[in-house]
Protein backbone atom coordinates (compact mmCIF):
# COMPACT_ATOMS: atom_id res chain seq x y z
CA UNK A 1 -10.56 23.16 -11.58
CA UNK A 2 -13.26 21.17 -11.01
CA UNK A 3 -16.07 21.03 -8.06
CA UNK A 4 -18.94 18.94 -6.83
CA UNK A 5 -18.83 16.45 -9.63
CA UNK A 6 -19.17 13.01 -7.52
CA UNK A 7 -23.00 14.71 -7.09
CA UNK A 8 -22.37 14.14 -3.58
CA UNK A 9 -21.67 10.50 -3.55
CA UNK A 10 -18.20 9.07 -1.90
CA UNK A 11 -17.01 6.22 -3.45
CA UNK A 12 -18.76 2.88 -1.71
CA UNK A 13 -16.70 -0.46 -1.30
CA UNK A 14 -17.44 -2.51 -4.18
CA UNK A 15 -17.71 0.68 -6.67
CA UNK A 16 -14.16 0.71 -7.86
CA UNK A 17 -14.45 -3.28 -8.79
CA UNK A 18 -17.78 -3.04 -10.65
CA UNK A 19 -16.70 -0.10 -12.73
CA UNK A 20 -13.16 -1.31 -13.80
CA UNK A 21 -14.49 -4.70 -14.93
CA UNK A 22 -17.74 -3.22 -17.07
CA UNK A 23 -15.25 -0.79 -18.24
CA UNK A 24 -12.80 -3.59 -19.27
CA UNK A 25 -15.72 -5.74 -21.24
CA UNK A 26 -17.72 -2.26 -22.59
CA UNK A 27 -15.77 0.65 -22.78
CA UNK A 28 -18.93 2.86 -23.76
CA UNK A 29 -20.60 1.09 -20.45
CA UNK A 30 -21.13 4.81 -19.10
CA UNK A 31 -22.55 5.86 -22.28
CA UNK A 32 -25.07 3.16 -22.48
CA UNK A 33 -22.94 0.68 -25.32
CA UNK A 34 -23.85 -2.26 -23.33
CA UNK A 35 -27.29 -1.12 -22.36
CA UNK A 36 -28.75 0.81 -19.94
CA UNK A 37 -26.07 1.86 -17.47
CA UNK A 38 -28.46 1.33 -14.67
CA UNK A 39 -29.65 -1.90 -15.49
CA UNK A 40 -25.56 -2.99 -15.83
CA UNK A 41 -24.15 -1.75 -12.81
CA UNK A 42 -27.29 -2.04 -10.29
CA UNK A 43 -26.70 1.41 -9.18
CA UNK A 44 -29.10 4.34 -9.44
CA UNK A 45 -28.28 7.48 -12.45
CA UNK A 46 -26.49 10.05 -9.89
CA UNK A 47 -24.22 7.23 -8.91
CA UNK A 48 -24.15 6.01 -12.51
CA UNK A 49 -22.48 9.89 -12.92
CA UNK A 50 -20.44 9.59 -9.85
CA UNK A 51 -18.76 6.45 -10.44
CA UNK A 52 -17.85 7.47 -13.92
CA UNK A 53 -16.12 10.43 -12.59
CA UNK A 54 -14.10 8.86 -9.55
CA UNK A 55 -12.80 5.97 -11.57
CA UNK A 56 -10.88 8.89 -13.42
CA UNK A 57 -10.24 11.24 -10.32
CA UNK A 58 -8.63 8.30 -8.78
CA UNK A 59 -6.74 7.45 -11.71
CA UNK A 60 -8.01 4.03 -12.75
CA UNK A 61 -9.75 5.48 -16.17
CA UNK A 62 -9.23 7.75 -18.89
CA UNK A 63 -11.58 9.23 -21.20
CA UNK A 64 -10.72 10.88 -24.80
CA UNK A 65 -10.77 14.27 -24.75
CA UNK A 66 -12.95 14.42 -28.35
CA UNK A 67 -14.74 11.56 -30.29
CA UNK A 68 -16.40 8.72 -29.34
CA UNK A 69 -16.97 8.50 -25.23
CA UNK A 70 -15.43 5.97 -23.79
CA UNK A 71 -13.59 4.89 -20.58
CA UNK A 72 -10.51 2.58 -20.84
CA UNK A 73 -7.81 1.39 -17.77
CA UNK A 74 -5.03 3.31 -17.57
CA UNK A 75 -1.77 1.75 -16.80
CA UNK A 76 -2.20 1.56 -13.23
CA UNK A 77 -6.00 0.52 -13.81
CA UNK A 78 -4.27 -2.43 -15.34
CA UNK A 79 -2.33 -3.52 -12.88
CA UNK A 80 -4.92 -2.79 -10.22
CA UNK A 81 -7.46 -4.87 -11.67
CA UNK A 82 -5.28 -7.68 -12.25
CA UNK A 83 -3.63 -7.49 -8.78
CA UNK A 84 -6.13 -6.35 -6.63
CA UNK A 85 -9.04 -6.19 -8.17
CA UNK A 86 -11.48 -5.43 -5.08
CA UNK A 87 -8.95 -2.86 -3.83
CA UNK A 88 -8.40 -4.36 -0.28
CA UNK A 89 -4.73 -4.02 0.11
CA UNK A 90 -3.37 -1.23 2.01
CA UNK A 91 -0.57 -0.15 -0.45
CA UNK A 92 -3.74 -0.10 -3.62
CA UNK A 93 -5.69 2.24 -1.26
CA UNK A 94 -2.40 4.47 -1.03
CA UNK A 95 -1.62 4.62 -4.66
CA UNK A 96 -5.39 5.20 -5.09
CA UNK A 97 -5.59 8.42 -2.85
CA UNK A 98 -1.94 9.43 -3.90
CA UNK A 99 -4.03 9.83 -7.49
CA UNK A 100 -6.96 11.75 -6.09
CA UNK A 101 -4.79 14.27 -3.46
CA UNK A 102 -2.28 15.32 -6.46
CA UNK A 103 -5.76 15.48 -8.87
CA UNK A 104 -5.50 19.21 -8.97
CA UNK A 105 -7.55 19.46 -11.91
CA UNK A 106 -10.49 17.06 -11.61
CA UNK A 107 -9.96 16.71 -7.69
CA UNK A 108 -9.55 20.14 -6.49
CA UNK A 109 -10.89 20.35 -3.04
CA UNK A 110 -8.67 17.03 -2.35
CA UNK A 111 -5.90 18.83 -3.87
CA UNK A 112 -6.41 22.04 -2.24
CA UNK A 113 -6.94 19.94 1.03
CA UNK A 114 -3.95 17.80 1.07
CA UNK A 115 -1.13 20.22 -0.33
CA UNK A 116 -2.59 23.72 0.07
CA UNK A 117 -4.79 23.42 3.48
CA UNK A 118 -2.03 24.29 6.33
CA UNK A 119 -5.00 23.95 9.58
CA UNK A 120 -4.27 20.96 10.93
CA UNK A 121 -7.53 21.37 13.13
CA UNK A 122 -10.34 22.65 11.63
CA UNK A 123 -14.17 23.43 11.02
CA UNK A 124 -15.75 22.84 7.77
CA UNK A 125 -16.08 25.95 7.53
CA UNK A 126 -12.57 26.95 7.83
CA UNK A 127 -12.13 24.82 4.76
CA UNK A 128 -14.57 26.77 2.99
CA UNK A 129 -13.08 30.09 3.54
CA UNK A 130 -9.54 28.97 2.82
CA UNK A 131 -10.43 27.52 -0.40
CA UNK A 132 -13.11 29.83 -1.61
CA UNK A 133 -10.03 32.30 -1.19
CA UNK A 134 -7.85 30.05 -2.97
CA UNK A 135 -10.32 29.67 -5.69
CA UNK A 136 -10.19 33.68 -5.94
CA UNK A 137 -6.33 33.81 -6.19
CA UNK A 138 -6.68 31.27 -9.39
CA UNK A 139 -9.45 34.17 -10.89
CA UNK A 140 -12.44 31.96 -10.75
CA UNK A 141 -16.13 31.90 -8.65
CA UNK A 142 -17.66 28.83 -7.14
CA UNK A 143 -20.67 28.32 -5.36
CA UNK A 144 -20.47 28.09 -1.49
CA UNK A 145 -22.46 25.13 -1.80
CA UNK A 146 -20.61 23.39 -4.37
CA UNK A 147 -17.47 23.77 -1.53
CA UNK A 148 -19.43 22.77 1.22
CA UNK A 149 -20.34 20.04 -0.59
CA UNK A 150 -16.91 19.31 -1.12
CA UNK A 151 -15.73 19.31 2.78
CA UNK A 152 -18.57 16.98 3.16
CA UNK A 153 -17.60 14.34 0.64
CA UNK A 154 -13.82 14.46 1.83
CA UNK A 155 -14.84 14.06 5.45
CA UNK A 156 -17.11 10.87 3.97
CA UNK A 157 -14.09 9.54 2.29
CA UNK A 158 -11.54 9.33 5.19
CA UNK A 159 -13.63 8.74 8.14
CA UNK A 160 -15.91 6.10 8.54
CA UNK A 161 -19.46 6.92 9.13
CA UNK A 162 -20.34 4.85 12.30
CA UNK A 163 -17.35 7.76 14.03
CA UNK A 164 -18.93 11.26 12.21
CA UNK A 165 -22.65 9.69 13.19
CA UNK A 166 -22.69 6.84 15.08
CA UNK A 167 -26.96 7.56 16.47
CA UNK A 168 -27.80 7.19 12.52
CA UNK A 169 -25.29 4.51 11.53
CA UNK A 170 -26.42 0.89 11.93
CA UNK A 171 -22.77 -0.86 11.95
CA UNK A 172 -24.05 -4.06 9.73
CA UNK A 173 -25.85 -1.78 7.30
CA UNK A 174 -22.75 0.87 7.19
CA UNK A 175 -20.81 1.36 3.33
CA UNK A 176 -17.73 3.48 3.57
CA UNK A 177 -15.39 4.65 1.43
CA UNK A 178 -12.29 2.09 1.84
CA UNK A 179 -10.01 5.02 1.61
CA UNK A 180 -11.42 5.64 5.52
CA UNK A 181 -8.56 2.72 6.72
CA UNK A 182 -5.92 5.34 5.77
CA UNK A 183 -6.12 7.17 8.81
CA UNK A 184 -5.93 10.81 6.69
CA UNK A 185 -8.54 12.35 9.21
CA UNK A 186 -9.98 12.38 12.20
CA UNK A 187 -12.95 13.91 14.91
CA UNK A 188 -11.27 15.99 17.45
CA UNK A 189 -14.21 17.02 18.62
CA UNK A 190 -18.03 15.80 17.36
CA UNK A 191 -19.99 18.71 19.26
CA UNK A 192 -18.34 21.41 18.22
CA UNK A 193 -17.65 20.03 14.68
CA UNK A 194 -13.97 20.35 14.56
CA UNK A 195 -11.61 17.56 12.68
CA UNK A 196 -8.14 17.01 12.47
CA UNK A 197 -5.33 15.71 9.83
CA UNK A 198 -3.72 12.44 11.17
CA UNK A 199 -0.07 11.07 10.65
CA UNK A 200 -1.38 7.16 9.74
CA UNK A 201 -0.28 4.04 11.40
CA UNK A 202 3.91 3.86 10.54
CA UNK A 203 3.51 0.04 9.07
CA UNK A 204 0.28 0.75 6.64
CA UNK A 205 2.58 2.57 3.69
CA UNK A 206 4.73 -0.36 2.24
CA UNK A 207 8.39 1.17 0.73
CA UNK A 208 7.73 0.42 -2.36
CA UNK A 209 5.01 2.81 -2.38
CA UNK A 210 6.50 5.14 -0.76
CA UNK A 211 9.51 5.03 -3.44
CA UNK A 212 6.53 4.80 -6.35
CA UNK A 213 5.14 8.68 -4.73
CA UNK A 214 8.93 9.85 -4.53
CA UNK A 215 10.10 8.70 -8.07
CA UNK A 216 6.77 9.96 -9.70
CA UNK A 217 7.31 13.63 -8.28
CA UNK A 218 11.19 13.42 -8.78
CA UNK A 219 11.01 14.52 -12.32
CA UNK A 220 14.02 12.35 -13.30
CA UNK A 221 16.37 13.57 -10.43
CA UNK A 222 18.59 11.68 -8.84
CA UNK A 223 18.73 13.45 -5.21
CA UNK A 224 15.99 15.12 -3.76
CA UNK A 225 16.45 17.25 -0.22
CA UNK A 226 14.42 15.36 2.32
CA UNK A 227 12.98 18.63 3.14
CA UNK A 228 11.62 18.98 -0.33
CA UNK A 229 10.08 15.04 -0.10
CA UNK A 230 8.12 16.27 3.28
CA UNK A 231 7.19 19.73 2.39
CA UNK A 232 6.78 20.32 -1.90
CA UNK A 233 2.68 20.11 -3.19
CA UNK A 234 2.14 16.58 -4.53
CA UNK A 235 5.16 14.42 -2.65
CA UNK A 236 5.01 12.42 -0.03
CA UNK A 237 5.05 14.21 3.36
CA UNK A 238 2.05 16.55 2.48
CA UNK A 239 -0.27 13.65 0.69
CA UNK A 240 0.23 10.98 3.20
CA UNK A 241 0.09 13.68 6.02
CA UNK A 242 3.75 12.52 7.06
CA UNK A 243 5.96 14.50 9.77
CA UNK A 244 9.62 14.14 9.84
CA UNK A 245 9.72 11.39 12.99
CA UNK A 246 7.48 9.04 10.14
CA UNK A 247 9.12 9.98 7.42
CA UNK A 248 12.53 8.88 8.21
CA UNK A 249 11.17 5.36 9.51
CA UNK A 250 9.93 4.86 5.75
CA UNK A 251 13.05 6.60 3.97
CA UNK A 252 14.89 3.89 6.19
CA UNK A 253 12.86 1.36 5.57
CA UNK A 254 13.30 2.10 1.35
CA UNK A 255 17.31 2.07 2.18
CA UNK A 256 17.40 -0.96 3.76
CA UNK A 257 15.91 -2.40 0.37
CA UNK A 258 19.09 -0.87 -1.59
CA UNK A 259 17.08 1.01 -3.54
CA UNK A 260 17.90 4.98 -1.85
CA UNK A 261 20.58 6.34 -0.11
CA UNK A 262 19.99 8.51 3.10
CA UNK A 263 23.18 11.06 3.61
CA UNK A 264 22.88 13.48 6.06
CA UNK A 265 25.77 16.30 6.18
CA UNK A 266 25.47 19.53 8.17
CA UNK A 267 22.39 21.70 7.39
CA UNK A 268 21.50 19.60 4.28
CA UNK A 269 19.69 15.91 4.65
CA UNK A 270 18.89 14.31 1.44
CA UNK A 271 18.09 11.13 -0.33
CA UNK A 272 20.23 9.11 -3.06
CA UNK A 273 18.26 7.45 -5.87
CA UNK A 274 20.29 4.01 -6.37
CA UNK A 275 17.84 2.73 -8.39
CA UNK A 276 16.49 2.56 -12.10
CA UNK A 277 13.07 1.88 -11.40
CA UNK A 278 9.77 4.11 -11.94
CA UNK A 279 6.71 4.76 -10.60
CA UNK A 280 4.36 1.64 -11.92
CA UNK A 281 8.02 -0.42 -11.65
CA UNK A 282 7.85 0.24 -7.89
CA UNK A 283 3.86 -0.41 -8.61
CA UNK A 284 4.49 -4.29 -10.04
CA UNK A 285 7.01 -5.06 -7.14
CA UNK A 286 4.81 -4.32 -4.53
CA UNK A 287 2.66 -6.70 -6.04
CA UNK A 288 4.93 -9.51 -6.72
CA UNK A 289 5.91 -9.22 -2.81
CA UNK A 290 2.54 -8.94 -1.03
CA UNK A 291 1.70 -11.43 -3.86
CA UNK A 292 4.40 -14.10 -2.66
């Protein structure tokens, strides 16, 4: 488990860009091989830190686990870079926070947030207490600050700042995280501090992303209970804060494609796999059809 480590910085438009390209020319670009980190990227050393650790939260990066330290793309990194390289399409943002909500060991709070957290309205607070308990369960301590922390840099990442604090926001001067467009989270109400989870708009997740999630977490199987795709840790309905109304649209928007099967008998709905494809197959095809 791991807590606090973006030192309190969200990740900023631009961020995601600058690091995958340095990382591409200078692997050791974190680690000062190309010079001084500071002087490379133009950002200050706490973002320097926090950069470095979201490109691998989000799963763009990996970093050896002994030797020399260095960063390099991972797969979907790759593909990213080459496809969308300042991460402004809608399905890129997905497969972005699909990789930081099912982070359970770098991530945690998202984790615990998106697959553990069952409030759908809450305080920050609330947060606190549910995962400071769940933190117990696993047999470790964390500091209450380190947590609160936490809440705070999750509520930074999905809602744009000119809604949480729109007296101290200039609009022209505001830099939010772009994972805010998902429509994860909401105010329900500013005064008395209290947010909710949000089902997001029905036409942002593209099918093939949807399929990429489903095929990742299906382990190889070839039908999966829908009830399992809405309600297991790590699939679709609980990291894209689906309900069942939404969640059928897309499954019938993937079979339409050819590429599932929806049966529904009595008592037991599921989905059909008809298709050979993987996660970063469903990845490239998205690609090649926003591309064309």
């Amino acid at each position: 488990m791991k807590f606090r480590a973006h030192d309190t910085f969200f990740i900023r438009k631009g961020w995601l860009n600058k690091g995958m390209k340095n990382v591409l020319h200078e692997p050791g670009v974190f680690m000062g091989a190309a010079g001084n980190p500071m002087d490379v990227l133009g950002i200050g050393a706490n973002m320097i830190k926090a950069l470095r650790y979201w490109l691998q939260a989000v799963g763009l990066t990996v970093e050896p686990q002994g030797g020399r330290r260095t960063q390099q793309l991972t797969p979907l990194g790759e593909r990213i870079l080459a496809n969308d390289p300042y991460t402004e399409e809608m399905g890129t943002l997905w497969l972005l926070h699909y990789k930081l909500a099912t982070n359970q060991a770098d991530a945690t709070a998202w984790y615990f947030f998106f697959n553990e957290f069952r409030l759908m309205e809450f305080t920050r607070d609330d947060f606190v207490l549910h995962l400071n308990n769940y933190i117990r369960m696993q047999g470790e301590e964390v500091s209450e600050r380190s947590l609160e922390d936490d809440i705070t840099c999750i509520i930074n990442t999905y809602v744009p700042r000119i809604e949480s604090n729109p007296e101290k926001v200039q609009p022209e001067s505001n830099i939010d995280c772009p994972l805010g467009e998902l429509g994860l989270l909401d105010i329900m109400n500013r005064k008395k501090r209290i947010y909710k989870k949000s089902t997001p708009n029905k036409d942002s997740i593209h099918p093939l992303i949807l399929l990429a999630v489903i095929l990742d977490q299906a382990n190889g199987q070839k039908e999966i209970r829908i009830s399992a795709l809405q309600n297991d840790l790590c699939n679709v309905g609980k990291v894209f804060n689906l309900d069942i109304i939404l969640l059928t649209y897309l499954l019938t928007r993937v079979e339409h494609m050819e590429l599932i099967k929806v049966i529904r008998t009595a008592g037991l709905d599921v989905i059909q796999i008809e298709t050979d494809m993987e996660f970063l197959d469903c990845v490239d095809a998205y690609y090649a059809a926003i591309n064309n």
